[in-house]
C-alpha atoms as a PDB file:
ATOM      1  CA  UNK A   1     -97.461  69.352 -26.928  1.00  0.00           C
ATOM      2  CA  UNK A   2    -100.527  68.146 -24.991  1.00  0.00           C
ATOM      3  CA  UNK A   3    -102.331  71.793 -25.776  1.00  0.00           C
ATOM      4  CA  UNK A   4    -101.578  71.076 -29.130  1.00  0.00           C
ATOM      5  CA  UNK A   5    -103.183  67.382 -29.414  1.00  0.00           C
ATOM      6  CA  UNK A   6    -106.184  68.670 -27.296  1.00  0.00           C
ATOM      7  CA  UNK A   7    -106.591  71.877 -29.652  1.00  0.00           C
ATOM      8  CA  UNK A   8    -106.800  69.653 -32.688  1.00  0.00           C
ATOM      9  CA  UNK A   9    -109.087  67.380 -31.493  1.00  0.00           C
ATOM     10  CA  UNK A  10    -111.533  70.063 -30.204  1.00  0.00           C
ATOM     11  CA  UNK A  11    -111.042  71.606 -33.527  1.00  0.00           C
ATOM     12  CA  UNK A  12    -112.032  68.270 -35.173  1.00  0.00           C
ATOM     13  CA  UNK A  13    -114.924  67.937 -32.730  1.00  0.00           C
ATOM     14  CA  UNK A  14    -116.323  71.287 -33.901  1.00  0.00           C
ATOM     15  CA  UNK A  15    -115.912  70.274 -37.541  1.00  0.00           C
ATOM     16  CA  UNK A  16    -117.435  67.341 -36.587  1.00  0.00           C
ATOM     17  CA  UNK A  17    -120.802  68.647 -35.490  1.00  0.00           C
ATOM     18  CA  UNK A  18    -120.702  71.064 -38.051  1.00  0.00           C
ATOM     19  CA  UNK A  19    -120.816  68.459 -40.648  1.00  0.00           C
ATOM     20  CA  UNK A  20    -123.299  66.956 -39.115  1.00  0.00           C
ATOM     21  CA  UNK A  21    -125.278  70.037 -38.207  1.00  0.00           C
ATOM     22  CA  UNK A  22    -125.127  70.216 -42.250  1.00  0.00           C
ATOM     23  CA  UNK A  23    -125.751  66.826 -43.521  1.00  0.00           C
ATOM     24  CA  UNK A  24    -129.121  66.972 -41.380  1.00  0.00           C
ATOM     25  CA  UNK A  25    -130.238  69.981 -42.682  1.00  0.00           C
ATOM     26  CA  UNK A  26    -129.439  68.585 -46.565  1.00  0.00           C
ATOM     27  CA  UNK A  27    -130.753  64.888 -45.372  1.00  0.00           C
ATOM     28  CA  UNK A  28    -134.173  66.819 -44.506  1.00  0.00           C
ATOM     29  CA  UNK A  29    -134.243  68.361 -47.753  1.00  0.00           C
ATOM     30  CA  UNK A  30    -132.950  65.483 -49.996  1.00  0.00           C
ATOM     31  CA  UNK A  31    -136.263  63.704 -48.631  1.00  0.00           C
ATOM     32  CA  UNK A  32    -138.849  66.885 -49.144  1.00  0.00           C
ATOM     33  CA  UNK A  33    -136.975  66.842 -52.859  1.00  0.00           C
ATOM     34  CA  UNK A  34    -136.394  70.541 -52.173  1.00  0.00           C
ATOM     35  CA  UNK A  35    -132.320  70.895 -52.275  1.00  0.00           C
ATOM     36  CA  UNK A  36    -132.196  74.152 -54.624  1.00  0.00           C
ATOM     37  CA  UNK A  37    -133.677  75.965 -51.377  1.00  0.00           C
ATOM     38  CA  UNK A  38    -131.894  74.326 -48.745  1.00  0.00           C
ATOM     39  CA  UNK A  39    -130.515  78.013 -46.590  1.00  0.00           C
ATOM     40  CA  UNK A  40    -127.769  78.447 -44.759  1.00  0.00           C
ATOM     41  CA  UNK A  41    -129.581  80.611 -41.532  1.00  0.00           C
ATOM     42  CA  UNK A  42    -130.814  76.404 -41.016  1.00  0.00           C
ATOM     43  CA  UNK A  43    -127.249  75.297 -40.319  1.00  0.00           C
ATOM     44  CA  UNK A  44    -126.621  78.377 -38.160  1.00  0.00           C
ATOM     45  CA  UNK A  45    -129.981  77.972 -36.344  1.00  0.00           C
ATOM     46  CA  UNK A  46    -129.555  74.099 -36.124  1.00  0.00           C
ATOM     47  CA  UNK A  47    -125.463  74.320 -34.813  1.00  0.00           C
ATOM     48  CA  UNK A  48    -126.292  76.705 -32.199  1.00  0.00           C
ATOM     49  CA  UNK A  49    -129.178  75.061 -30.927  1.00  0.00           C
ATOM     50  CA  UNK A  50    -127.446  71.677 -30.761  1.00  0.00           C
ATOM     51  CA  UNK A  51    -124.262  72.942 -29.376  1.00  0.00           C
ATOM     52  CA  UNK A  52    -124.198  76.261 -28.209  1.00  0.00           C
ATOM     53  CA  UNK A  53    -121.586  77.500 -31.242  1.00  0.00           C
ATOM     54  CA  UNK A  54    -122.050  80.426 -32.729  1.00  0.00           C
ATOM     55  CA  UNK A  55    -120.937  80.204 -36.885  1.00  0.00           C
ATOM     56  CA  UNK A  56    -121.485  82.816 -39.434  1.00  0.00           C
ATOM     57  CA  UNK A  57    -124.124  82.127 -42.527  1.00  0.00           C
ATOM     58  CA  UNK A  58    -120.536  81.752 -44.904  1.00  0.00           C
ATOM     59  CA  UNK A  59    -119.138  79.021 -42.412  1.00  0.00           C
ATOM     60  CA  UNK A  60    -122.542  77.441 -42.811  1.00  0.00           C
ATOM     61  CA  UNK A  61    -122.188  77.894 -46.664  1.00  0.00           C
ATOM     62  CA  UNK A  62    -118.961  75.968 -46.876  1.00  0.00           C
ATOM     63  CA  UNK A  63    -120.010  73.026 -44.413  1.00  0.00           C
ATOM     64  CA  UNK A  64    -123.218  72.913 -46.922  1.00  0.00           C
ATOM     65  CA  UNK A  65    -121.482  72.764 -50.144  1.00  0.00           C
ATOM     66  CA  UNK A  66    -118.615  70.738 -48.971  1.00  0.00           C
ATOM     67  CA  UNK A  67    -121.580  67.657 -48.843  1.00  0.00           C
ATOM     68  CA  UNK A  68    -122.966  69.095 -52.060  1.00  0.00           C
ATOM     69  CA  UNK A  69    -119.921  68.513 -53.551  1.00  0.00           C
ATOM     70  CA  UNK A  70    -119.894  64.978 -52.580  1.00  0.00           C
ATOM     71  CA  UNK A  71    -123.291  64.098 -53.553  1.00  0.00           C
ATOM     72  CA  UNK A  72    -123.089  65.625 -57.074  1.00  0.00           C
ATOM     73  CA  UNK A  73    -125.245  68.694 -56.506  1.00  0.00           C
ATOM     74  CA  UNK A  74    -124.224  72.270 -57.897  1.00  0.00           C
ATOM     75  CA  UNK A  75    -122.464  74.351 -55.227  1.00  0.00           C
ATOM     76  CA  UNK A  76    -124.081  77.230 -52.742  1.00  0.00           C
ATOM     77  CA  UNK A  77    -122.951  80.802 -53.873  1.00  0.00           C
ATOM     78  CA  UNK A  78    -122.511  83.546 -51.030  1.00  0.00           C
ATOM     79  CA  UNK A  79    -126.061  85.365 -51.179  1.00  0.00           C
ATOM     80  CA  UNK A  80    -126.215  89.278 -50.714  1.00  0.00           C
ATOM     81  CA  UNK A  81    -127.217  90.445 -47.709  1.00  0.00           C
ATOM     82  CA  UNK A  82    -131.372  91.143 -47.835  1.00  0.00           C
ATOM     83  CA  UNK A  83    -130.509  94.277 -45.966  1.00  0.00           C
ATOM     84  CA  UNK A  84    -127.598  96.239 -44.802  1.00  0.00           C
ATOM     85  CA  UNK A  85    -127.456  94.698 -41.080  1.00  0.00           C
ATOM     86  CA  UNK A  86    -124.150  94.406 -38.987  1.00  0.00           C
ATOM     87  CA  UNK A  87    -124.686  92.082 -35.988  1.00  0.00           C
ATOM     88  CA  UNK A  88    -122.806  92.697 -32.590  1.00  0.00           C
ATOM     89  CA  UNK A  89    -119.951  91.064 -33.894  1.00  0.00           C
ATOM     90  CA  UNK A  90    -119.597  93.076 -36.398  1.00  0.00           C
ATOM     91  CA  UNK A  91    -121.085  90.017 -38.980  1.00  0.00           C
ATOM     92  CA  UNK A  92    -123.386  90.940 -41.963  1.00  0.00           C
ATOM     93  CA  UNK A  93    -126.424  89.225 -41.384  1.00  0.00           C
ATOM     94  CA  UNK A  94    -129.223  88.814 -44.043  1.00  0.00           C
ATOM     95  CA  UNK A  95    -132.372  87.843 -41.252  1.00  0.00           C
ATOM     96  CA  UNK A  96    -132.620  88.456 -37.310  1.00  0.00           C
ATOM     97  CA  UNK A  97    -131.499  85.592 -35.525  1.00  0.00           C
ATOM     98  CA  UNK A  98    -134.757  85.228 -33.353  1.00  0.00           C
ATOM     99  CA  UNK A  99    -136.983  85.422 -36.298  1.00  0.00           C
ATOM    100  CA  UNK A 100    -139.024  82.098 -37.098  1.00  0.00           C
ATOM    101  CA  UNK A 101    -137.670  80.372 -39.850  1.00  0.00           C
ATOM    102  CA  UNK A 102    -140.512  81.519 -41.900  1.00  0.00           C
ATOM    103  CA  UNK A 103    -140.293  85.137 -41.190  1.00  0.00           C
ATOM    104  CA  UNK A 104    -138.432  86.608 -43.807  1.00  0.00           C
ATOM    105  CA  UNK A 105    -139.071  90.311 -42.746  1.00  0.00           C
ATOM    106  CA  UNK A 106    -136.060  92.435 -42.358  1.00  0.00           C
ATOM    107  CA  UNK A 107    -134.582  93.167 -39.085  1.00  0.00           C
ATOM    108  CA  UNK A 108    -136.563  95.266 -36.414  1.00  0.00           C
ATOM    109  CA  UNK A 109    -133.714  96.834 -35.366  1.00  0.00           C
ATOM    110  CA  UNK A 110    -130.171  95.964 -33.732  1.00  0.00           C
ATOM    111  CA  UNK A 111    -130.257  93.278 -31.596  1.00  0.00           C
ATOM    112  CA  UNK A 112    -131.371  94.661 -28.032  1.00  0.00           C
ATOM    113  CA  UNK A 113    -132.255  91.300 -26.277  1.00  0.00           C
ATOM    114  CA  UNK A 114    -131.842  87.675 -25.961  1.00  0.00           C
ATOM    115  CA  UNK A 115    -134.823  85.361 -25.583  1.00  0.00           C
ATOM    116  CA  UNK A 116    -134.334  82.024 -23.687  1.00  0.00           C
ATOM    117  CA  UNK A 117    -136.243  78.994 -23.964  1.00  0.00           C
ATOM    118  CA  UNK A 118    -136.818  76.486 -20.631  1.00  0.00           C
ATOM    119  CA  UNK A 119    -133.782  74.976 -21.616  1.00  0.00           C
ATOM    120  CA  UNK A 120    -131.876  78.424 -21.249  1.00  0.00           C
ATOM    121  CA  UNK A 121    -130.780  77.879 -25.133  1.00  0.00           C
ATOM    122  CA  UNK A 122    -131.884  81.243 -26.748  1.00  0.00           C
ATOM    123  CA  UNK A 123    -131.085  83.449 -29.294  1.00  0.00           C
ATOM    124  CA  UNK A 124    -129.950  87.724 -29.612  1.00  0.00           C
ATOM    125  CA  UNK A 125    -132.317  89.211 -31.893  1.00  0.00           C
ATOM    126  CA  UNK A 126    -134.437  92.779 -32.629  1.00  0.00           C
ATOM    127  CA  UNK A 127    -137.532  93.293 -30.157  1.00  0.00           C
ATOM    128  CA  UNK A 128    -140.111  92.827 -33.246  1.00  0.00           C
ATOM    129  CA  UNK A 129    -138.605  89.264 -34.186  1.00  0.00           C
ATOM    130  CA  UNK A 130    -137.924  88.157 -30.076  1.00  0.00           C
ATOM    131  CA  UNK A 131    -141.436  89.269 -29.435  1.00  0.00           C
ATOM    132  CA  UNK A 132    -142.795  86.627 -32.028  1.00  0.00           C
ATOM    133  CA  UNK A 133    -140.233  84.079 -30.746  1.00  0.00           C
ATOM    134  CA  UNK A 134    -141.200  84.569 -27.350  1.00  0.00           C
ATOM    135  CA  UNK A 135    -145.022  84.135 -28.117  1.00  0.00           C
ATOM    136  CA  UNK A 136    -144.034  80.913 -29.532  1.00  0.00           C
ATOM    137  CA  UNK A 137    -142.428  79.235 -26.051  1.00  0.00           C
ATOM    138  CA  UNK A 138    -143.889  78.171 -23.340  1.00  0.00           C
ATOM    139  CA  UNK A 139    -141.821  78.849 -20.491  1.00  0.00           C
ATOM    140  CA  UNK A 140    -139.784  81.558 -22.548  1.00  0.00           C
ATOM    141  CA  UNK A 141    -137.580  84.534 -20.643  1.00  0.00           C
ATOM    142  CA  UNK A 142    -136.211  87.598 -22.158  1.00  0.00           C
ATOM    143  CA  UNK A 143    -133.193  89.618 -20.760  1.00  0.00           C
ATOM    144  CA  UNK A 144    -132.355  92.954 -22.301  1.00  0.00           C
ATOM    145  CA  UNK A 145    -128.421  92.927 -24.001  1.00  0.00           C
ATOM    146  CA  UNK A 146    -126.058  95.618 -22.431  1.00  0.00           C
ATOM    147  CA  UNK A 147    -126.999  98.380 -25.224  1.00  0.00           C
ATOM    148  CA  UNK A 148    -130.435  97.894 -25.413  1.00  0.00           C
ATOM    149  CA  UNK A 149    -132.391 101.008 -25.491  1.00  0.00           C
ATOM    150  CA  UNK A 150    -134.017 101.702 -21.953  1.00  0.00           C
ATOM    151  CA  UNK A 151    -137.140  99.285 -21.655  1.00  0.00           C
ATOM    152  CA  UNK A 152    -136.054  96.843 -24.379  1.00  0.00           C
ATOM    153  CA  UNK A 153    -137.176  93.576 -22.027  1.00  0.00           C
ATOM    154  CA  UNK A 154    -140.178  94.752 -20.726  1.00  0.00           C
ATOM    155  CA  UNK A 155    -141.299  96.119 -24.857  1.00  0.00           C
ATOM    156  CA  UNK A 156    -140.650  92.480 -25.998  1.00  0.00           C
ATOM    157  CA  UNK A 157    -142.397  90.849 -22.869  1.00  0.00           C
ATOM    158  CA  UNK A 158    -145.311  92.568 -23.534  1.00  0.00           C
ATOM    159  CA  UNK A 159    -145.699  92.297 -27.487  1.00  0.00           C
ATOM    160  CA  UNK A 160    -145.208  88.554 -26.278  1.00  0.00           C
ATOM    161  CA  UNK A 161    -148.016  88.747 -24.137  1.00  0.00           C
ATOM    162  CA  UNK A 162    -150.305  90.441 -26.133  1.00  0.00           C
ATOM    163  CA  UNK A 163    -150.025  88.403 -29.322  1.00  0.00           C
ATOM    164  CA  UNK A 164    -150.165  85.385 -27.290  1.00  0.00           C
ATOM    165  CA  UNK A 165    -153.454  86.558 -25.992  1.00  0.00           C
ATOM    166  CA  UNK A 166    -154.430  87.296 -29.735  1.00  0.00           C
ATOM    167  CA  UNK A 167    -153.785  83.632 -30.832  1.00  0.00           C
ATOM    168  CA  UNK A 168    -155.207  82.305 -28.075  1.00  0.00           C
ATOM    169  CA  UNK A 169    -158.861  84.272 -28.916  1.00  0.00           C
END
């Protein structure tokens, strides 16, 4: 009985944050008057970064439209996938993970690496998209995933390097 009661209310936790997670992402965009684009990959970026869950871009759809549906505004659709990308999970996944949320180039490639920040929060992603985010933080690692091709870390660390040393010209 008591795994039962504790089950439920980490379940409600998690719904919880999600909501939350959600209602941020739609509060930011109520305010820029922007709502029609509000995307789903935000939810899924925002979730994970707050609490280390890992949701797919349809779980973020249905958090998202559940609070559309309360404040009056027309529901999300499921989009089709940009490209034809199946994540290590098996998950279709429109964008790479580590891309910057305005990159929207296709995948690099599967996901060979995952890119940590100081705070050892990071994200899996293709070396072309983890090179960028890596660039972008300051005290950033990079660990090659257990099927990486041969090299995969040490590609991304320098791409890293180099266009940091372009931006900084």
């Amino acid at each position: 009985m008591l795994k039962k009661r504790a089950a439920r209310r980490a379940a409600s936790r998690t719904h919880r944050q999600m909501m939350d997670a959600a209602r941020h992402v739609l509060g930011r965009h109520v305010l820029e008057d922007t709502v029609p684009h509000v995307d789903p990959a935000e939810v899924v970026a925002l979730v994970f970064g707050r609490h280390a869950l890992r949701i797919t871009e349809q779980d973020a759809i249905d958090y998202l439209n559940a609070l559309f549906a309360e404040r009056g505004f027309p529901l999300h659709t499921t989009p089709a996938p940009a490209v034809d990308v199946v994540d290590r999970a098996g998950r279709d996944r429109a964008r790479c993970p580590a891309a910057p949320l305005d990159d929207k180039t296709p995948y690099g490639g599967p996901h060979a690496v995952m890119v940590l920040d100081a705070t050892n929060r990071g994200a899996e992603g293709c070396e072309h998209h983890a090179a960028q985010l890596l660039a972008l933080l300051d005290d950033g690692h990079v660990y090659a995933l257990p099927e990486a091709p041969e090299g995969a870390a040490l590609r991304v660390f320098k791409a890293a390097g180099a266009a940091r040393a372009d931006t900084e010209r």
